[in-house]
Structures are given as structure tokens and as C-alpha cells.
C-alpha atoms as a PDB file:
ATOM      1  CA  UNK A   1      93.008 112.904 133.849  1.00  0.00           C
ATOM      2  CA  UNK A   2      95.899 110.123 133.274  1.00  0.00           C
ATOM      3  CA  UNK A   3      97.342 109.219 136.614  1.00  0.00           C
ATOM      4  CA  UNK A   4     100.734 110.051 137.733  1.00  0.00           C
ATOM      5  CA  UNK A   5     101.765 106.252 138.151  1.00  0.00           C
ATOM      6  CA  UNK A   6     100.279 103.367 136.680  1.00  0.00           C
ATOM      7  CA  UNK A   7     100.658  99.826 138.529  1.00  0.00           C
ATOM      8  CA  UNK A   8     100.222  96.787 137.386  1.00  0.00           C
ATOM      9  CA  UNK A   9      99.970  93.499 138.367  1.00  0.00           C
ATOM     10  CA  UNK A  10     101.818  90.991 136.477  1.00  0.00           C
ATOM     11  CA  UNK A  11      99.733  87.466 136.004  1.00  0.00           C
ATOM     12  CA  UNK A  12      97.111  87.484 134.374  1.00  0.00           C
ATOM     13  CA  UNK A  13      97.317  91.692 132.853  1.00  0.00           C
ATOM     14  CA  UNK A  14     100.471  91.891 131.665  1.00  0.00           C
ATOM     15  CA  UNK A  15     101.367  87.995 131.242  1.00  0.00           C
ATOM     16  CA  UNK A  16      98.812  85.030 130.466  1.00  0.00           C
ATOM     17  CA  UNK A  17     100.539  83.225 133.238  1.00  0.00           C
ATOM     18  CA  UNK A  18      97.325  82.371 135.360  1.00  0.00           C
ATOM     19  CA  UNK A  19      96.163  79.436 132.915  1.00  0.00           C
ATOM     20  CA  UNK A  20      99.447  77.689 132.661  1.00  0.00           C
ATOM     21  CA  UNK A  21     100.385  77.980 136.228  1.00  0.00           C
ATOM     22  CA  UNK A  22      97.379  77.273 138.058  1.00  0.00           C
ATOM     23  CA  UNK A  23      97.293  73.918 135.794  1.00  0.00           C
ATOM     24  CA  UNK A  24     101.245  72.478 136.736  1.00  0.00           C
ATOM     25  CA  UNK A  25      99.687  73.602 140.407  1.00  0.00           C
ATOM     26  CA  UNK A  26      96.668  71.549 140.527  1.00  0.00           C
ATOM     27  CA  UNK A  27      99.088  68.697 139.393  1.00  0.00           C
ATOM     28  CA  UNK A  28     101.534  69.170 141.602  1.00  0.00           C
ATOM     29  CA  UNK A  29      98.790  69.737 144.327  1.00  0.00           C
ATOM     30  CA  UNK A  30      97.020  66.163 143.205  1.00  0.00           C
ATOM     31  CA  UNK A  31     100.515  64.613 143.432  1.00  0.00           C
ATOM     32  CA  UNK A  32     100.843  64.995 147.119  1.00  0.00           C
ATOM     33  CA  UNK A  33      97.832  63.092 147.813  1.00  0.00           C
ATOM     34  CA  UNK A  34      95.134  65.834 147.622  1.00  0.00           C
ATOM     35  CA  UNK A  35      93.502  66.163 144.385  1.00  0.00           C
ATOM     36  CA  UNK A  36      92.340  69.576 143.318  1.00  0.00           C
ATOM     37  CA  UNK A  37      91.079  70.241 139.764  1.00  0.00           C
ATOM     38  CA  UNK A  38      92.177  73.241 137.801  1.00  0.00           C
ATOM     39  CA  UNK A  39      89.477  75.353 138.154  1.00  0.00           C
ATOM     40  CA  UNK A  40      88.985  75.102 142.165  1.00  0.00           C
ATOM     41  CA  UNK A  41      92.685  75.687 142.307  1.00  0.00           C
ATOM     42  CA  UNK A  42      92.506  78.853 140.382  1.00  0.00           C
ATOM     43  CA  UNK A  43      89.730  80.243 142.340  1.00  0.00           C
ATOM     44  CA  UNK A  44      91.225  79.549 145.569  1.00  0.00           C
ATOM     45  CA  UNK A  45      94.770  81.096 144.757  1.00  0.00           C
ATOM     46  CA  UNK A  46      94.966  83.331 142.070  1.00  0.00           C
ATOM     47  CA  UNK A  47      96.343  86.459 142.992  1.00  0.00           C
ATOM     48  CA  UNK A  48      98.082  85.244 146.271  1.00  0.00           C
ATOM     49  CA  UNK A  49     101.589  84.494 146.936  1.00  0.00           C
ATOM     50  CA  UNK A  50     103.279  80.595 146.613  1.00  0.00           C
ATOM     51  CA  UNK A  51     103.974  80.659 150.200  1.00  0.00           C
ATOM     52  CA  UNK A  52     100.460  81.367 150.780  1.00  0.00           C
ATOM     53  CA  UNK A  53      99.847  78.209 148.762  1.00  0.00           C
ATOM     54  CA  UNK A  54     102.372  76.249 150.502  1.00  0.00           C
ATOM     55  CA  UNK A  55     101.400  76.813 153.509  1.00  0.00           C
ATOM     56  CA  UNK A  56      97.526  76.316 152.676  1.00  0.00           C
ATOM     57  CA  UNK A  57      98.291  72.549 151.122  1.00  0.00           C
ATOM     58  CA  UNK A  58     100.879  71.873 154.714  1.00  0.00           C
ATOM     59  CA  UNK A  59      97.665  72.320 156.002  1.00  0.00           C
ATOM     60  CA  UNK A  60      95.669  70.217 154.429  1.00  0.00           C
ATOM     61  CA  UNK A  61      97.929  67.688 154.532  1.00  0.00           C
ATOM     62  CA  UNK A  62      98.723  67.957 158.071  1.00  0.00           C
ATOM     63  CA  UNK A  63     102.431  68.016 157.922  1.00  0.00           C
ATOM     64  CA  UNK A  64     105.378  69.883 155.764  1.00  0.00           C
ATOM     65  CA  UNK A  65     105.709  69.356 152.125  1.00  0.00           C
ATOM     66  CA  UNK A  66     108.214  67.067 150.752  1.00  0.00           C
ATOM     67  CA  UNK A  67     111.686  68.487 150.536  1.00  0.00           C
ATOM     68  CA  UNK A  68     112.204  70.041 147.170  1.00  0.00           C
ATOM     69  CA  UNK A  69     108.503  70.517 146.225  1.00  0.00           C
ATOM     70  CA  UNK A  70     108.800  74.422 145.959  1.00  0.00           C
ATOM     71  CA  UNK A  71     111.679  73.789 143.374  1.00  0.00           C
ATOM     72  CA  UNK A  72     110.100  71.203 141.294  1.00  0.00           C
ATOM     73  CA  UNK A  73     107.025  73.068 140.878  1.00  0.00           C
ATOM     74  CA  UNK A  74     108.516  76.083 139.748  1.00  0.00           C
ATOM     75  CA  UNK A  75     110.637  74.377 137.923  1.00  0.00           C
ATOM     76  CA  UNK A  76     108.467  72.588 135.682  1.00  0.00           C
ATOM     77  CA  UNK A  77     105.765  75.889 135.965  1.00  0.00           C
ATOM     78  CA  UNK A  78     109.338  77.753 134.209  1.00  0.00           C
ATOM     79  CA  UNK A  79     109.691  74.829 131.860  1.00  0.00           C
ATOM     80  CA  UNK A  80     105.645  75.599 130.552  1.00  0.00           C
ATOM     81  CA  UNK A  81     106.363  79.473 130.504  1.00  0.00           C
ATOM     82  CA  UNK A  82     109.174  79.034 128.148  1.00  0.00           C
ATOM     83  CA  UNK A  83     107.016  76.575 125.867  1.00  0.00           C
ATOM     84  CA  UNK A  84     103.746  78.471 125.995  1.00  0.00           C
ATOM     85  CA  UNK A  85     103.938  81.941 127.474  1.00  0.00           C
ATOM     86  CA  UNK A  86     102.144  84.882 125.784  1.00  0.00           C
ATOM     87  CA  UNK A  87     101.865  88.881 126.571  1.00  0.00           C
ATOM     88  CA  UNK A  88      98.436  89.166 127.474  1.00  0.00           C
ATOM     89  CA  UNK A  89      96.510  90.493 124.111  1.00  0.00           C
ATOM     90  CA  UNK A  90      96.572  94.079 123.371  1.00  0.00           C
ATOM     91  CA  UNK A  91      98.579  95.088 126.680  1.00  0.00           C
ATOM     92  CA  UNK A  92     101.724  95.845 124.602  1.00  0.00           C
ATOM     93  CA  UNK A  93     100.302  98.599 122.596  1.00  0.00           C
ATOM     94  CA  UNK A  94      98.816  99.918 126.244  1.00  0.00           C
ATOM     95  CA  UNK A  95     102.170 100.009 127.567  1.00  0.00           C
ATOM     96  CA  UNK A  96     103.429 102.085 123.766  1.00  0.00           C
ATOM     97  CA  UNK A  97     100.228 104.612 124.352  1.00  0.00           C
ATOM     98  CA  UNK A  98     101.667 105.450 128.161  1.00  0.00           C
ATOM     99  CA  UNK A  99     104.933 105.691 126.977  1.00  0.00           C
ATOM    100  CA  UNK A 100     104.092 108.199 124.445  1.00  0.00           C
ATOM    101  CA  UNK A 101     102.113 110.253 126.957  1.00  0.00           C
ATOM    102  CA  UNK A 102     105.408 110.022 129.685  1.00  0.00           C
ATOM    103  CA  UNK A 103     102.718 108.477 132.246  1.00  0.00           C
ATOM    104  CA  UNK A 104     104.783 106.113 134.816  1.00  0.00           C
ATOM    105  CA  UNK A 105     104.490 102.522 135.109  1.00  0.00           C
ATOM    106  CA  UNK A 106     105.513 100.021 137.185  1.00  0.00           C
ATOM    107  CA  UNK A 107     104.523  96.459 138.227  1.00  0.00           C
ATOM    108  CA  UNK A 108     103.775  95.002 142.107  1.00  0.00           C
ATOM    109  CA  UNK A 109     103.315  91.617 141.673  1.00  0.00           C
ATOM    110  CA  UNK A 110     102.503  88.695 144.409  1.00  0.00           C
ATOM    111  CA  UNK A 111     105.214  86.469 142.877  1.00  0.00           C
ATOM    112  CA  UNK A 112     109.235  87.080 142.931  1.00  0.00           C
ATOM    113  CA  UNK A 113     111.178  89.645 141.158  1.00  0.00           C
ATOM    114  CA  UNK A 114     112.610  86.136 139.209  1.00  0.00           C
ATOM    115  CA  UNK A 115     109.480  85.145 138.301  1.00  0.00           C
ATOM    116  CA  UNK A 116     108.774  88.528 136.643  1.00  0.00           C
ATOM    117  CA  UNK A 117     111.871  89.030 135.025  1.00  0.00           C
ATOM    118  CA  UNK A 118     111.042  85.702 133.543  1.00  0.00           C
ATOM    119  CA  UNK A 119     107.533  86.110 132.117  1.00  0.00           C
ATOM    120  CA  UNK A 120     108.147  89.427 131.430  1.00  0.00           C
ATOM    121  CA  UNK A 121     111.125  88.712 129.377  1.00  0.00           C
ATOM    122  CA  UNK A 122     109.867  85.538 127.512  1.00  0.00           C
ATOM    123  CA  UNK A 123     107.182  87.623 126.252  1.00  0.00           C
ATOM    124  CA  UNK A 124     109.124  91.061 125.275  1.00  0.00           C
ATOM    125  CA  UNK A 125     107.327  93.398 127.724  1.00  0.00           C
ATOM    126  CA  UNK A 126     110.220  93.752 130.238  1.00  0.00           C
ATOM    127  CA  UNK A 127     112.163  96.635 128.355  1.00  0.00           C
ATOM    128  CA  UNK A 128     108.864  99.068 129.312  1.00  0.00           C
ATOM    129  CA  UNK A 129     109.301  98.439 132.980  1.00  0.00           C
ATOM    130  CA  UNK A 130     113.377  98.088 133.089  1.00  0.00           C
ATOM    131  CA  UNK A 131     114.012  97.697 136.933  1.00  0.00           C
ATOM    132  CA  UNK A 132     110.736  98.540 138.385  1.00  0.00           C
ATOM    133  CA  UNK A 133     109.332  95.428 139.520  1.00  0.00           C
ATOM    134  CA  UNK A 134     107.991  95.421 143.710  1.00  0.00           C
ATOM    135  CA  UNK A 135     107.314  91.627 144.670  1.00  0.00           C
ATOM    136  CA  UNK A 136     105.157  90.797 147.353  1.00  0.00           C
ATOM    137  CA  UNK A 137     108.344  89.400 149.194  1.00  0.00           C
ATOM    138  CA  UNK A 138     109.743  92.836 150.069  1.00  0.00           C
ATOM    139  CA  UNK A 139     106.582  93.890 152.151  1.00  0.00           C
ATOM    140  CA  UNK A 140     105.377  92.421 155.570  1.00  0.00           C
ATOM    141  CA  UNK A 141     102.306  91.208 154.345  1.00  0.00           C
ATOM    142  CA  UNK A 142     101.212  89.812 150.441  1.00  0.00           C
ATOM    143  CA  UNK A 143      97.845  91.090 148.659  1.00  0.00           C
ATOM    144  CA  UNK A 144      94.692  91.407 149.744  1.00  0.00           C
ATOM    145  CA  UNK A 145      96.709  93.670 152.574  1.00  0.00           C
ATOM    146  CA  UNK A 146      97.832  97.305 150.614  1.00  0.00           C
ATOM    147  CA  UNK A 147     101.705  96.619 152.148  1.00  0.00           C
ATOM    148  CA  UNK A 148     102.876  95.769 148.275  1.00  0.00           C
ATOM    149  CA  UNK A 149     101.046  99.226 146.604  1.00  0.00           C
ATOM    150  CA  UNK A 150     102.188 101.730 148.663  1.00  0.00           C
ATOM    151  CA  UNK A 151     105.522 100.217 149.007  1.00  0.00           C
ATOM    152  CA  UNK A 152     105.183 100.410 144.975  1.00  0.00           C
ATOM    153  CA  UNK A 153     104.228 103.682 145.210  1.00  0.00           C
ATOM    154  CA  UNK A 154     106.422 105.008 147.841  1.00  0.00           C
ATOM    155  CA  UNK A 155     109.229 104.235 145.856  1.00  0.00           C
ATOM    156  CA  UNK A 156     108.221 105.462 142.661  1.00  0.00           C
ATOM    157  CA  UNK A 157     107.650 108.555 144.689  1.00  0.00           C
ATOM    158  CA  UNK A 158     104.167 108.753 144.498  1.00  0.00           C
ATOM    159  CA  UNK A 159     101.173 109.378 146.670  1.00  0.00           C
ATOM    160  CA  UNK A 160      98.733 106.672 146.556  1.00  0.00           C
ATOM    161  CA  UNK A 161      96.025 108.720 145.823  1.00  0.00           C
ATOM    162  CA  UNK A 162      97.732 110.142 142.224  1.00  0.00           C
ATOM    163  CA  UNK A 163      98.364 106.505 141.617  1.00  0.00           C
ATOM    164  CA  UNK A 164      95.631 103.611 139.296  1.00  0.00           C
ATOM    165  CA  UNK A 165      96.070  99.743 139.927  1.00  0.00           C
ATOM    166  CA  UNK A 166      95.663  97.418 136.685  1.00  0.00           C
ATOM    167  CA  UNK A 167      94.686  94.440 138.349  1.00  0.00           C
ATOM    168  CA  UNK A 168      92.490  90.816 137.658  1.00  0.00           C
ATOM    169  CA  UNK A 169      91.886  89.441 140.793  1.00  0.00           C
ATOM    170  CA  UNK A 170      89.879  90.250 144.031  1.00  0.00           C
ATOM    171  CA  UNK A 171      92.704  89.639 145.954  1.00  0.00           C
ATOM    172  CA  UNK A 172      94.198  92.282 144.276  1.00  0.00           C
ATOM    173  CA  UNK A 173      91.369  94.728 143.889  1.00  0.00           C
ATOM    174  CA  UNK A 174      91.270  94.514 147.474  1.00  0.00           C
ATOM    175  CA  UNK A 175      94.570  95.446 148.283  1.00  0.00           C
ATOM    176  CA  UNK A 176      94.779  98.255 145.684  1.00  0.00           C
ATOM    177  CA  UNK A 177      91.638  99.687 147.466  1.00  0.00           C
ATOM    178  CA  UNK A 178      92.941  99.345 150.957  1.00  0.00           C
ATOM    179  CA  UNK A 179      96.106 101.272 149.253  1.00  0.00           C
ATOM    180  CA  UNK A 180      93.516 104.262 148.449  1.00  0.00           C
ATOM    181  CA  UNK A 181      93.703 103.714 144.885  1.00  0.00           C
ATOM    182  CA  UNK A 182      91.818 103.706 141.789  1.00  0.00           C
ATOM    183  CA  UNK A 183      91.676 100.222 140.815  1.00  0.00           C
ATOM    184  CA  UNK A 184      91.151  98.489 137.067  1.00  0.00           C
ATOM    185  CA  UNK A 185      90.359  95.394 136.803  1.00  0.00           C
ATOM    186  CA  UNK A 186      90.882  92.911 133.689  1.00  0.00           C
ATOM    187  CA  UNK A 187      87.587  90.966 134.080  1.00  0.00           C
ATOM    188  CA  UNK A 188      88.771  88.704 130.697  1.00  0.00           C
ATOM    189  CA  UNK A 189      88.065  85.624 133.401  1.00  0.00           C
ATOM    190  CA  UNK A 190      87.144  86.730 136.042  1.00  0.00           C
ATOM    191  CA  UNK A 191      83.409  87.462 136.982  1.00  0.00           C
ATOM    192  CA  UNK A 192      83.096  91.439 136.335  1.00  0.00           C
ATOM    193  CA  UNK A 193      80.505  92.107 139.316  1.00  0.00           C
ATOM    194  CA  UNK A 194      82.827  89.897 141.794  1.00  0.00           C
ATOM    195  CA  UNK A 195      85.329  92.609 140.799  1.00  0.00           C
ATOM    196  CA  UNK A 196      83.443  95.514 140.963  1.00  0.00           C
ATOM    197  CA  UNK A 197      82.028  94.399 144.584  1.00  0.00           C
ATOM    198  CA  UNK A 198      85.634  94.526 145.577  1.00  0.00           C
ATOM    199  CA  UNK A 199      85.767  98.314 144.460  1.00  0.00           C
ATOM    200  CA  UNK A 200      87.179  97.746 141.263  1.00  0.00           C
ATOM    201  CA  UNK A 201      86.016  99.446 137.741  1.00  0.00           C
ATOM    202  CA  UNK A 202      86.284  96.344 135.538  1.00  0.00           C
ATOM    203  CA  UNK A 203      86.878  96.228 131.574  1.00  0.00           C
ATOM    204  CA  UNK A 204      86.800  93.220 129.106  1.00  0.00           C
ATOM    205  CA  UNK A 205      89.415  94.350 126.677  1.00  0.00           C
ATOM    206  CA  UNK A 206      92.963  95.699 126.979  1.00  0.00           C
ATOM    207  CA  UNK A 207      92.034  98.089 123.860  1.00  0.00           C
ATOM    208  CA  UNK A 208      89.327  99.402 126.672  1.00  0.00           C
ATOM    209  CA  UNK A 209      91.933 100.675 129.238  1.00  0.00           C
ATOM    210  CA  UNK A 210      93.769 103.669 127.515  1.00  0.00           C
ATOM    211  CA  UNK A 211      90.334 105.542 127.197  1.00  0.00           C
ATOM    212  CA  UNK A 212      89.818 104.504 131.420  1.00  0.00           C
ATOM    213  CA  UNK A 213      93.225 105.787 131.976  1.00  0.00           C
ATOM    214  CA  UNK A 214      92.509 109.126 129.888  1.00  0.00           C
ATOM    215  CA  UNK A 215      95.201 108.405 127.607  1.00  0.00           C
ATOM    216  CA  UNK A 216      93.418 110.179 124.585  1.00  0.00           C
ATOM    217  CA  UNK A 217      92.244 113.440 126.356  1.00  0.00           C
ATOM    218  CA  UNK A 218      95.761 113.256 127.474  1.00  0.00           C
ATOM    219  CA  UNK A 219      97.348 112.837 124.268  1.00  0.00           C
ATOM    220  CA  UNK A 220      94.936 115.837 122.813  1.00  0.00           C
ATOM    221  CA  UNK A 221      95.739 118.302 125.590  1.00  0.00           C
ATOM    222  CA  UNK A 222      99.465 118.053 124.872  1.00  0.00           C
ATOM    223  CA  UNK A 223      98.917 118.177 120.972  1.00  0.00           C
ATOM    224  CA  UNK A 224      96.981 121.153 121.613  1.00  0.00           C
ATOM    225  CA  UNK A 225      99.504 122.750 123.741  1.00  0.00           C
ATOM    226  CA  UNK A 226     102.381 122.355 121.163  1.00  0.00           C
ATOM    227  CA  UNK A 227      99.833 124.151 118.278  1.00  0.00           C
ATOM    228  CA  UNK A 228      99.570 126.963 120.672  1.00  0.00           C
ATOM    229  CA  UNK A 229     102.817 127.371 121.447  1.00  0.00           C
ATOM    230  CA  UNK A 230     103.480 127.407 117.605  1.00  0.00           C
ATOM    231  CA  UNK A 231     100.995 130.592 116.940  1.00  0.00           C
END
């Protein structure tokens, strides 16, 4: 049956964030010296934190970033959100389907509650979530450890195990199954059996996940409760 609380992740299933990001990255990665093309950078870091990044390049590199790199990154990553930012296609009418049922949604994301308010309100989809928005930065430990999901879940008063993870990456399929919970994963690009070796289900379209969340059979039980009532 539908799950007592949906979470999702944000980039990449709720925004198309991942494409735009992971390019200003790669450039402002190259900049310092150490070129990395698009693609490697996307593989290496989607789904993880920008500390985690940081502290990954300070590595390569040998010694601190310069002073101000974490700002000028985001600020031209911010700058390419506001110029070419979408919802992700078909998530919208997702998010209408669980409102109509009253199923519970939230989002636990790897980046900042700023970051989310952001994307989420360039691209109209932050009025279904209102204040419920958990960012890896509240929790000991980012994605692939569980710390962000159950924190999610704890305060949305909800046991992990009533709870299904909308996620894209393995990074976050593992975390959501170290959490204990159902996880589905948006395989639009990423590789579907990398996902489902994690211990994800994965899907290829948005229009797939209301009939994986049992939003229909959900939607019929209800409607037939309210005819009986009626007789």
C-alpha cells in the first residue's frame, strides 16, 4: 500500500540540477589546476555533499583551496540555476497525485536547506514541501551513511520502515537502504542495474512512480469507501 512518508531527494528527482551543476564543477575543478571533464566529475560526486567535494579536490591538490572558492562556485552554479533550471519532467503531477491521496512528503537532500529553497523555488515545486526540507548538514555524517533518512524520518514522526526513498544515485540508494527503507530510484541517467545492485527498485519515468508508490489502489480504496458510506 502507499507509504506513510515519502522522501525525496532533491537533485536530480525533484530538480534537473545534476547536469548544470556538475558542469560549473568540472570548470571550477579544471580551474585550480586539475582538469576533470564533466562526465568523470558527475560519476565521482553526484549524490555527495560539497564538502565532500572540497575536501576530495584539497586532496588532490595537496593543499587548501583558494580563499573564496566555495563562494564563487556556488555563486556562479546559482547564477546557471536561475538561467536554466527545470522541475524534473512529470514529478509535479507526482507530487499533485500524493497530495490528493494525503500521503506525506518531504525532501533529505545532501546539499543545504539554501540550496533547496533555491531550486525548489525557481522551479515552483517548493509550495508542496513548505518547511520540510532535512540537509545533509544537520546529521553527523552525509549519504551513503542512513544519518540524513532517519533524521528525516524521525522528525516527520515516522518509523523508517513505513517510510519509501525517491532517490537517483547509489550514494543515495545506499543510504536509504542502510535507513531500512524502501528505496526508488530515478534511473533517467543513471545505469538501472548499478541502482538496483545498491538495493534500489529503479524506474525510467516519473509517470512510472505513482503506480510503485500504490497511489491508484490507494486512490480506489478511498473512492470506494466514500460509495459505501453513501448506501
Amino acid at each position: 500500500m502507499t507509504p506513510a512518508l515519502v522522501i525525496f531527494d532533491c537533485d536530480g528527482v525533484l530538480v534537473d540540477s545534476e547536469a548544470i551543476a556538475n558542469r560549473i564543477m568540472a570548470e571550477h575543478i579544471t580551474a585550480t589546476g586539475i582538469p576533470i571533464a564533466y562526465e568523470d566529475c558527475r560519476a565521482r560526486f553526484v549524490g555527495g555533499t560539497l564538502q565532500r567535494v572540497m575536501d576530495t579536490v584539497e586532496q588532490w591538490l595537496g593543499k587548501p583551496l583558494p580563499p573564496g572558492w566555495k563562494d564563487d562556485f556556488e555563486a556562479r552554479r546559482n547564477e546557471a540555476f536561475r538561467r536554466e533550471l527545470k522541475a524534473v519532467a512529470g514529478v509535479e503531477e507526482v507530487l499533485q497525485r500524493l497530495a490528493r491521496v494525503g500521503t506525506e512528503i518531504c525532501v533529505a537532500s545532501s546539499g543545504t536547506v539554501a540550496k533547496m529553497e533555491l531550486t525548489l523555488g525557481l522551479t515552483g515545486l517548493k509550495r508542496y514541501f513548505g518547511e520540510r526540507l532535512f540537509s545533509a548538514s544537520m546529521v553527523a555524517h552525509g549519504k551513503p551513511e542512513p544519518d540524513i533518512f532517519l533524521y528525516a524520518a524521525e522528525q516527520m514522526g515516522y518509523l523508517p520502515e513505513t517510510c519509501v526513498v525517491v532517490e537517483d544515485s547509489p550514494t543515495g540508494v545506499t543510504a536509504a537502504v542502510a535507513a531500512g527503507m524502501r528505496v526508488l530510484a530515478y534511473a533517467a541517467d543513471t545505469d538501472a542495474e548499478i541502482l538496483r545492485a545498491a538495493g534500489a527498485h529503479p524506474f525510467a519515468e516519473m509517470a512510472e512512480l505513482p503506480g510503485l508508490l500504490s497511489l491508484d489502489a490507494d486512490l480506489r480504496e478511498r473512492a470506494g469507501q466514500v460509495t459505501s458510506g453513501q448506501m
